[in-house]
N, C-alpha and C. Protein backbone atom coordinates (compact mmCIF):
# COMPACT_ATOMS: atom_id res chain seq x y z
N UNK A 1 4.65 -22.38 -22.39
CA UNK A 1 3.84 -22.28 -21.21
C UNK A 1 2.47 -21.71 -21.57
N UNK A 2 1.46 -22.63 -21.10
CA UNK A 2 0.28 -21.90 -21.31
C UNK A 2 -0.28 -21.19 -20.30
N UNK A 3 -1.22 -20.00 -20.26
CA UNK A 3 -1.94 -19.18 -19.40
C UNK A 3 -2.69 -19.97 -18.91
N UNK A 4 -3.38 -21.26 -19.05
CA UNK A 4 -4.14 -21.95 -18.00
C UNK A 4 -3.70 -22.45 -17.54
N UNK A 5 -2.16 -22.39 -16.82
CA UNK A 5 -0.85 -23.24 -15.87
C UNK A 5 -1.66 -22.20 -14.36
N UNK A 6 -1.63 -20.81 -14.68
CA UNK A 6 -2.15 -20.54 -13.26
C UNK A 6 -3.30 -20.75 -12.64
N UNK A 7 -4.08 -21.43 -13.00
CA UNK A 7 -5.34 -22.27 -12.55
C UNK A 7 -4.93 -23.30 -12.01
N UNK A 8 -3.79 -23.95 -11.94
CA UNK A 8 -3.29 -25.47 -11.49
C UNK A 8 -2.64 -25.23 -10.07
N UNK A 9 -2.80 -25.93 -9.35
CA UNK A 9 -1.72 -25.53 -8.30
C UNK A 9 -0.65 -25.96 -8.17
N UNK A 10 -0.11 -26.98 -8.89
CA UNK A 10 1.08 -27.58 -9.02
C UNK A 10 2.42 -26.18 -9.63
N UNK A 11 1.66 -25.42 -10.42
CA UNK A 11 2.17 -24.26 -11.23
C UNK A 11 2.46 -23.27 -10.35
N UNK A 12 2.27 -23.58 -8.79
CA UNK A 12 2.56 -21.85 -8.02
C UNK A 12 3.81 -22.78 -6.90
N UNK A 13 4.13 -24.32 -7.22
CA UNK A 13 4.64 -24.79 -6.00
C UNK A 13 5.80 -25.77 -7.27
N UNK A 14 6.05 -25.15 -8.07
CA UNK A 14 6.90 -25.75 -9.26
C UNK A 14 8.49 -25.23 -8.67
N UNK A 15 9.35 -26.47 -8.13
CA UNK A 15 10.57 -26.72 -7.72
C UNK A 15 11.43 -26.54 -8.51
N UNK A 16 11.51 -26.70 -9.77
CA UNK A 16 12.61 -27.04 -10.59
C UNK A 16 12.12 -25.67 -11.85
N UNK A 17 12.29 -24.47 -11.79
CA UNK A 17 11.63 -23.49 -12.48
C UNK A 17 13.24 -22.73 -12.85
N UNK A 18 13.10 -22.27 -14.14
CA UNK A 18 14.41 -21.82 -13.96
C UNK A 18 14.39 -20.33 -13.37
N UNK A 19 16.23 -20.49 -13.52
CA UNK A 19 16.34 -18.76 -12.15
C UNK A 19 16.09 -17.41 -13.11
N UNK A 20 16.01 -17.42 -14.64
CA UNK A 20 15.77 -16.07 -15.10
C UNK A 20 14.57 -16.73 -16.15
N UNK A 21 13.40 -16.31 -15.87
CA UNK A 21 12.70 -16.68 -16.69
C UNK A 21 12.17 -15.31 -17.66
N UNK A 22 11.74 -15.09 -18.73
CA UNK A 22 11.16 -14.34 -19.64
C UNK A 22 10.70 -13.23 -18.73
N UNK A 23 10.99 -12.10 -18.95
CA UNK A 23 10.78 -10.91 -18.28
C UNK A 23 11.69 -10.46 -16.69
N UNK A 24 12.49 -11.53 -16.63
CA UNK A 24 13.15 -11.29 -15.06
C UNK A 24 13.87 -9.77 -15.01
N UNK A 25 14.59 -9.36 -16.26
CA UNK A 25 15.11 -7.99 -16.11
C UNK A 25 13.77 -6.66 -15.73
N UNK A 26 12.93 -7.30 -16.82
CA UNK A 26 11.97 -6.17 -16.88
C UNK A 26 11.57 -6.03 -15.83
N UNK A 27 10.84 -7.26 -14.78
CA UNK A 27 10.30 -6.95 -13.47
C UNK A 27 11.51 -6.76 -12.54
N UNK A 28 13.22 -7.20 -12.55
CA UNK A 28 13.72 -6.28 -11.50
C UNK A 28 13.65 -4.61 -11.86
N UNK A 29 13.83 -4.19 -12.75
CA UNK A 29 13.51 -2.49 -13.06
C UNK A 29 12.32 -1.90 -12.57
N UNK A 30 10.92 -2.48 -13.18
CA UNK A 30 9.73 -2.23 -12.49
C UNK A 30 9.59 -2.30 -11.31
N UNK A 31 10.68 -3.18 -10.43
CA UNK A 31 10.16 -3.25 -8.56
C UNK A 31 11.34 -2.28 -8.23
N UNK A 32 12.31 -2.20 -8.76
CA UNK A 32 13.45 -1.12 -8.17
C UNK A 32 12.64 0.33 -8.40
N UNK A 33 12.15 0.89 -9.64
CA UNK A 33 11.52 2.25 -10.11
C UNK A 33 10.37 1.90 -8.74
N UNK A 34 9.83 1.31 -8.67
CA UNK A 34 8.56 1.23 -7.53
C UNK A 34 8.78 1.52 -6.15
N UNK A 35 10.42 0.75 -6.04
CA UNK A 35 10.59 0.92 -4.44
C UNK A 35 11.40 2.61 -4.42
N UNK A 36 11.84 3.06 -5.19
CA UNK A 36 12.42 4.40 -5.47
C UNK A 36 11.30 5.62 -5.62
N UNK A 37 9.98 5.02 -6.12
CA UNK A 37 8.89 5.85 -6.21
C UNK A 37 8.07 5.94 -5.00
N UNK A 38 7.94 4.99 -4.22
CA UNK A 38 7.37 5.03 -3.39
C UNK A 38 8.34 5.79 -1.58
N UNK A 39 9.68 5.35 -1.62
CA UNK A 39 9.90 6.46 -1.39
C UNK A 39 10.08 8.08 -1.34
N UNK A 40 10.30 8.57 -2.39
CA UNK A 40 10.61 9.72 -3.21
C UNK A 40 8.35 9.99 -2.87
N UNK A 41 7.98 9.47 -2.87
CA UNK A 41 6.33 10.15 -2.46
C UNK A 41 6.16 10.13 -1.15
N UNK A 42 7.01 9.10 -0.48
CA UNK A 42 6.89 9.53 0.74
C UNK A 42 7.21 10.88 1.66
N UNK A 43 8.82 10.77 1.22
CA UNK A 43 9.41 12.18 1.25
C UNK A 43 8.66 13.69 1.14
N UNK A 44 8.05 13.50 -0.50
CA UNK A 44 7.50 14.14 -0.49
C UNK A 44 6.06 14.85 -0.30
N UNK A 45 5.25 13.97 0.15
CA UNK A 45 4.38 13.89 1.41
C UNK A 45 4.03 14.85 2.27
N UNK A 46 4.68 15.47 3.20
CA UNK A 46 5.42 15.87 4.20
C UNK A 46 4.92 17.26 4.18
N UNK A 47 4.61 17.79 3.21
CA UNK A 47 4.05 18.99 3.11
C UNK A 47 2.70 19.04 3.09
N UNK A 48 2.12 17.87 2.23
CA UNK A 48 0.61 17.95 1.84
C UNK A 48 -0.35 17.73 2.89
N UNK A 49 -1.48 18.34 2.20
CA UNK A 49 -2.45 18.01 3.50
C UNK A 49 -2.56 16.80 3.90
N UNK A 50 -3.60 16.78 5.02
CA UNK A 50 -4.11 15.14 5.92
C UNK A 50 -4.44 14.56 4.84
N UNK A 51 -5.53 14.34 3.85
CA UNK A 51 -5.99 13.44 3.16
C UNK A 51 -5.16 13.12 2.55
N UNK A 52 -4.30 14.19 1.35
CA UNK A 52 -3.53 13.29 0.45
C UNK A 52 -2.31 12.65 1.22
N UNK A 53 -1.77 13.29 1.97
CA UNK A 53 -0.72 12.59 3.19
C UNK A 53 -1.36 10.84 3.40
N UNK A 54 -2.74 10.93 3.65
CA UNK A 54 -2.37 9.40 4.62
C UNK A 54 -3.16 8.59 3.11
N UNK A 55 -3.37 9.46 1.92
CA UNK A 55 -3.74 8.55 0.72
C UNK A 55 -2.62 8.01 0.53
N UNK A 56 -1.49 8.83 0.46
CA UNK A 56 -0.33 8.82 -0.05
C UNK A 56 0.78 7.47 0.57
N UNK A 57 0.39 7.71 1.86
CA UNK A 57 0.83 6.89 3.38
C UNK A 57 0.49 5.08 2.93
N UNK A 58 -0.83 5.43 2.49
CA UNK A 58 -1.12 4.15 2.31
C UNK A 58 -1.40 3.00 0.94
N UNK A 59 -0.93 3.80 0.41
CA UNK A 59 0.02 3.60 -1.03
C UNK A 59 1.43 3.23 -0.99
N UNK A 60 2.01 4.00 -0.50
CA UNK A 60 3.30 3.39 -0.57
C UNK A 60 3.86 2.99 0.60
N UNK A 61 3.15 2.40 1.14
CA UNK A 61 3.39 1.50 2.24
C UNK A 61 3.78 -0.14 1.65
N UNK A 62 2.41 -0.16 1.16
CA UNK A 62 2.40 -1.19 0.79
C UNK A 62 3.19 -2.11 -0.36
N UNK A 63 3.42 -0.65 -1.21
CA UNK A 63 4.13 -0.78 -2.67
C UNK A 63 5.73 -1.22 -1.91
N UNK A 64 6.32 -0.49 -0.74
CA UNK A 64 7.62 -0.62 -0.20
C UNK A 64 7.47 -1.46 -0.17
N UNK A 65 6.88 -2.34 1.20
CA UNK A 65 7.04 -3.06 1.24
C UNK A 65 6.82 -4.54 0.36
N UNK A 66 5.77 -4.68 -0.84
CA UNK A 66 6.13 -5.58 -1.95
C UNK A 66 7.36 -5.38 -2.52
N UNK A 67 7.83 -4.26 -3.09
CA UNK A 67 9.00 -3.75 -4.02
C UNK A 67 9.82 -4.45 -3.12
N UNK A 68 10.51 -4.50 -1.78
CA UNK A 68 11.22 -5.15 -1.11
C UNK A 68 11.13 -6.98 -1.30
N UNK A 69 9.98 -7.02 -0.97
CA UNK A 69 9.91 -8.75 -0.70
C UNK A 69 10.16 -9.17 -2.43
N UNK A 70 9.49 -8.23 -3.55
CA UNK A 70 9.95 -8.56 -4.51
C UNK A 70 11.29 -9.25 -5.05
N UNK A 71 12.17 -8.09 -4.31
CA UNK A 71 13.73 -7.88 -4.43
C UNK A 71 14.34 -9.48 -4.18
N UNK A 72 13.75 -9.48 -3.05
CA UNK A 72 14.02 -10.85 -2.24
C UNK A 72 13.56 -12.18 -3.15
N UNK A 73 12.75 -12.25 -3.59
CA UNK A 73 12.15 -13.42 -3.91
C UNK A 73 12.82 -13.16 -5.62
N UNK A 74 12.78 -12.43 -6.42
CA UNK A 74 14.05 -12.35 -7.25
C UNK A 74 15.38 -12.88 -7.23
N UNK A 75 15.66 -12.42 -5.86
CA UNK A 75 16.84 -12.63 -5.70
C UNK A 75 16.93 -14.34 -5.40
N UNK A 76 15.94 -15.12 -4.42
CA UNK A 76 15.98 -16.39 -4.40
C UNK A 76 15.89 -16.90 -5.46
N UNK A 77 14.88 -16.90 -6.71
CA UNK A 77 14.63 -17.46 -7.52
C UNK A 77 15.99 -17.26 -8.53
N UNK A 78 16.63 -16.34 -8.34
CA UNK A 78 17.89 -16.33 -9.54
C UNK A 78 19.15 -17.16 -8.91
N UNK A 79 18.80 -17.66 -7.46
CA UNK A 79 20.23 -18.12 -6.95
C UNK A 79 19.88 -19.74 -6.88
N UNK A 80 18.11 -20.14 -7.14
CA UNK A 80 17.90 -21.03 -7.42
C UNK A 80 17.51 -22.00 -5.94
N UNK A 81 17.18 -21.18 -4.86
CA UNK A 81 16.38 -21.56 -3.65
C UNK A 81 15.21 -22.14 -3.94
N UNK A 82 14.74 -23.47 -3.86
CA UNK A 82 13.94 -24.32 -3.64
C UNK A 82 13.02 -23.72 -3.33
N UNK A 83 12.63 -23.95 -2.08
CA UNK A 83 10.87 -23.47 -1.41
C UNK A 83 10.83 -22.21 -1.45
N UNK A 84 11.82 -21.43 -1.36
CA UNK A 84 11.84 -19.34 -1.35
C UNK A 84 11.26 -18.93 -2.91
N UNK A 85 11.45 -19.84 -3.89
CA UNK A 85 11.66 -19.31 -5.42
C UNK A 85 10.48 -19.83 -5.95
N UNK A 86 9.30 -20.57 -4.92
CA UNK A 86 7.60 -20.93 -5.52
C UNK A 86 7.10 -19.47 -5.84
N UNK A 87 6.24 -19.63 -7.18
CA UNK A 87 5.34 -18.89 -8.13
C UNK A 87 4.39 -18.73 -6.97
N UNK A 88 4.57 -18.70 -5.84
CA UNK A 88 3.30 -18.81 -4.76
C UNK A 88 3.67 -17.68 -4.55
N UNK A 89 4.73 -17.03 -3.97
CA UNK A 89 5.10 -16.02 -3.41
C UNK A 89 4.61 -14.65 -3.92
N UNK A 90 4.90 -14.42 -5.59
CA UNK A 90 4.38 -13.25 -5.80
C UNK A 90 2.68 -13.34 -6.17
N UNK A 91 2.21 -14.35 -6.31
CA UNK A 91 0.90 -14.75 -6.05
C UNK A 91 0.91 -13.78 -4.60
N UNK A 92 1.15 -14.22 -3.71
CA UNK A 92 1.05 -13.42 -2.29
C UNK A 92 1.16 -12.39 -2.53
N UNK A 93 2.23 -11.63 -2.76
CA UNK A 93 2.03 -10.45 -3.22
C UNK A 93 0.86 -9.76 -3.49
N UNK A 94 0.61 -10.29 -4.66
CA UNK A 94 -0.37 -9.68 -5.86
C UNK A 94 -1.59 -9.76 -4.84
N UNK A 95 -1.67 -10.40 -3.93
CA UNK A 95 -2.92 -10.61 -3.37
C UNK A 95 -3.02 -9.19 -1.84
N UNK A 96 -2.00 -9.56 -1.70
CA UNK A 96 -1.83 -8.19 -0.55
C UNK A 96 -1.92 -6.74 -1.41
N UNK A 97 -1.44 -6.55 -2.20
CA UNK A 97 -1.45 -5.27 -2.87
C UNK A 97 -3.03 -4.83 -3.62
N UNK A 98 -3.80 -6.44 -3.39
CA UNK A 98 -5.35 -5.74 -4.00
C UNK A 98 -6.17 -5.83 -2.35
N UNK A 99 -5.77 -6.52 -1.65
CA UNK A 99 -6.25 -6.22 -0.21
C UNK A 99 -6.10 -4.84 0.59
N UNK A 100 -4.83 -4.71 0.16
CA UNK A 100 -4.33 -3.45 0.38
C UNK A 100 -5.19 -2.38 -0.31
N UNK A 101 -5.35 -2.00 -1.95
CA UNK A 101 -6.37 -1.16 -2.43
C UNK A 101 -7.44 -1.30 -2.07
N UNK A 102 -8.28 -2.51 -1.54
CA UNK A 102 -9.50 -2.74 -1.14
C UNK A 102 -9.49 -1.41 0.18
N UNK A 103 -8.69 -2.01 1.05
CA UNK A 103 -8.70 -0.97 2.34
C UNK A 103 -8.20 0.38 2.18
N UNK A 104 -7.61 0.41 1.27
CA UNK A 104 -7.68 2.28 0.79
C UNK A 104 -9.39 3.25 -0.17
N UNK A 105 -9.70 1.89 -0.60
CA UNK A 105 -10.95 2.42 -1.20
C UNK A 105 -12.01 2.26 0.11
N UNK A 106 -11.93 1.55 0.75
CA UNK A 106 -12.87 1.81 1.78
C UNK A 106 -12.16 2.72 3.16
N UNK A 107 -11.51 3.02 3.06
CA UNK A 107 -10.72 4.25 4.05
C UNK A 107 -11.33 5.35 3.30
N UNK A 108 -11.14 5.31 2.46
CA UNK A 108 -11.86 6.88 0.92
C UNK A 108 -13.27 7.44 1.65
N UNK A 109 -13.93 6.20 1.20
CA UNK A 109 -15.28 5.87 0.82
C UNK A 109 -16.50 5.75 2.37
N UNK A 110 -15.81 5.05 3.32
CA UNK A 110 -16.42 5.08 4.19
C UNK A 110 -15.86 5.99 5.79
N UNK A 111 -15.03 5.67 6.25
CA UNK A 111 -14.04 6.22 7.15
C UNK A 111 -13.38 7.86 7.03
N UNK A 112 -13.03 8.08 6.30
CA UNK A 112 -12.82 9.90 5.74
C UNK A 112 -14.22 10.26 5.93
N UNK A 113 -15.44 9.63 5.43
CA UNK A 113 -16.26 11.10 5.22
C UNK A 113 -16.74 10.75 7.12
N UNK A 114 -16.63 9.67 7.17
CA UNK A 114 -16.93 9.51 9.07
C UNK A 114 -16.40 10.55 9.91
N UNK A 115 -15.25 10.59 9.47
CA UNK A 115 -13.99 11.39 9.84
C UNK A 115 -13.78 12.86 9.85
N UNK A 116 -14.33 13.53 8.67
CA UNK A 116 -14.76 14.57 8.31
C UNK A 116 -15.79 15.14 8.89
N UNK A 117 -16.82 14.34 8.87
CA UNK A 117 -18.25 14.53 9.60
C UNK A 117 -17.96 14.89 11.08
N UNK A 118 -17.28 14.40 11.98
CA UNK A 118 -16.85 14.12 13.38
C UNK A 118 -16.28 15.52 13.38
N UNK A 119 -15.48 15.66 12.71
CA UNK A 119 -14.21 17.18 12.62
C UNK A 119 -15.84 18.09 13.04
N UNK A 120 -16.69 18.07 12.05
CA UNK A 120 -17.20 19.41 11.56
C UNK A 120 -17.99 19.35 12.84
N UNK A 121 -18.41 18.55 13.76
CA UNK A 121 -18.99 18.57 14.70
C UNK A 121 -18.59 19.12 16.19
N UNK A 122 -17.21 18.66 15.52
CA UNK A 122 -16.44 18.77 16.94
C UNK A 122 -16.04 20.83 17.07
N UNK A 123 -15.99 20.90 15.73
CA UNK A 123 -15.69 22.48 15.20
C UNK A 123 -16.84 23.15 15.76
N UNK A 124 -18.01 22.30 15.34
CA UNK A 124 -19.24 23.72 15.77
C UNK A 124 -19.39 23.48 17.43
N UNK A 125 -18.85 22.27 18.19
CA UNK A 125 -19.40 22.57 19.32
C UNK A 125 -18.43 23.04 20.20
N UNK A 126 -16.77 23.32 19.59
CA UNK A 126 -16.05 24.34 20.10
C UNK A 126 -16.02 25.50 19.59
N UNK A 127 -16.80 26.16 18.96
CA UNK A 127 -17.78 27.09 18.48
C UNK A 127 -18.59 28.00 19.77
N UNK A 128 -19.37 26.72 19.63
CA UNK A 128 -20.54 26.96 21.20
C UNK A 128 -19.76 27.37 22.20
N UNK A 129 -18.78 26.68 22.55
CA UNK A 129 -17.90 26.66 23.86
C UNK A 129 -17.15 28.16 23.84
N UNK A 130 -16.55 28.27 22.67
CA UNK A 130 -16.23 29.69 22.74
C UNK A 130 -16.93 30.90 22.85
N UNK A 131 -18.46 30.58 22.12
CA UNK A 131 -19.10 31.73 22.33
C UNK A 131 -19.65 31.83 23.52
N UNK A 132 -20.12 30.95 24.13
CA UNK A 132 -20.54 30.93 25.24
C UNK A 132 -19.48 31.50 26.98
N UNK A 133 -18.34 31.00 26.54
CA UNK A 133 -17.31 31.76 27.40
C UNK A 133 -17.13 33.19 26.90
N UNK A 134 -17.11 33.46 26.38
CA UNK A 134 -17.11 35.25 25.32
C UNK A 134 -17.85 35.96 26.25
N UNK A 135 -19.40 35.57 26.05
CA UNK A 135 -20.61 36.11 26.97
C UNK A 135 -20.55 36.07 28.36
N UNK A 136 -19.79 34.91 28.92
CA UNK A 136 -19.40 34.98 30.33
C UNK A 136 -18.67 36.24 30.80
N UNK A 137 -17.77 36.41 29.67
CA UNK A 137 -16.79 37.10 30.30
C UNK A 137 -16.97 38.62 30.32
N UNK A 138 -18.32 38.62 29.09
CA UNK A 138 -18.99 40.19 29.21
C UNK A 138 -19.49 40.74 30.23
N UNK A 139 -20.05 39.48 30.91
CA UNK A 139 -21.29 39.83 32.34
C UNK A 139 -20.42 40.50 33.29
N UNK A 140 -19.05 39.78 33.26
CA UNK A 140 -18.40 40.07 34.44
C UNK A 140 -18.26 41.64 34.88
């Protein structure tokens, strides 16, 4: 098999592919350790602050849920399901999981410091509000 097969599209919609191809053990271990890691961070989560919490949130969200559909589409392709067992599928994958980092780097990058900014605003003008009731309550 050559590396310029995934440039073809005939190569992601290939029917007759066999059910354990070169590496099938290695990638069920790598998606089982993934779907076990990404729980086990979820779990542990739970303590940490907001940011790393919903960094964390949105990391292994996504990883679950590939590590799952992984499972699945493994599992078709080894039982030898026709249309379930196309090279398209973890193509899909692979494509959600960099869509997915796309929207965690711009959650980072643009949205947190939005987010942050808003907090610190909202802090100083219940600030005001408090001091200003303080002084009310001196006059009295």
């Amino acid at each position: 098999m050559s590396f310029l097969n995934i440039f073809k599209i005939s190569y992601y919609f290939d029917s007759y592919s066999l059910s354990t191809f070169p590496g099938f053990w290695a990638i069920l271990v790598i998606t089982v350790i993934a779907l076990g890691a990404s729980v086990w961070l979820k779990v542990k989560s739970d303590k940490w602050s907001y940011v790393r919490r919903e960094i964390t949130a949105r990391i292994t969200g996504p990883i679950f849920l590939v590590s799952w559909l992984n499972l699945l589409w493994l599992f078709f392709r080894y039982e030898g399901v026709v249309i379930l067992s196309w090279r398209l599928w973890p193509a899909l994958m692979i494509g959600f999981l960099i869509y997915s980092g796309v929207m965690l780097w711009r959650w980072i990058k643009i949205e947190l410091p939005k987010k942050q900014a808003k907090r610190e605003t909202n802090a100083d003008t219940k600030q005001h509000y408090l001091r200003r009731f303080k002084n009310q309550s001196k006059k009295k």
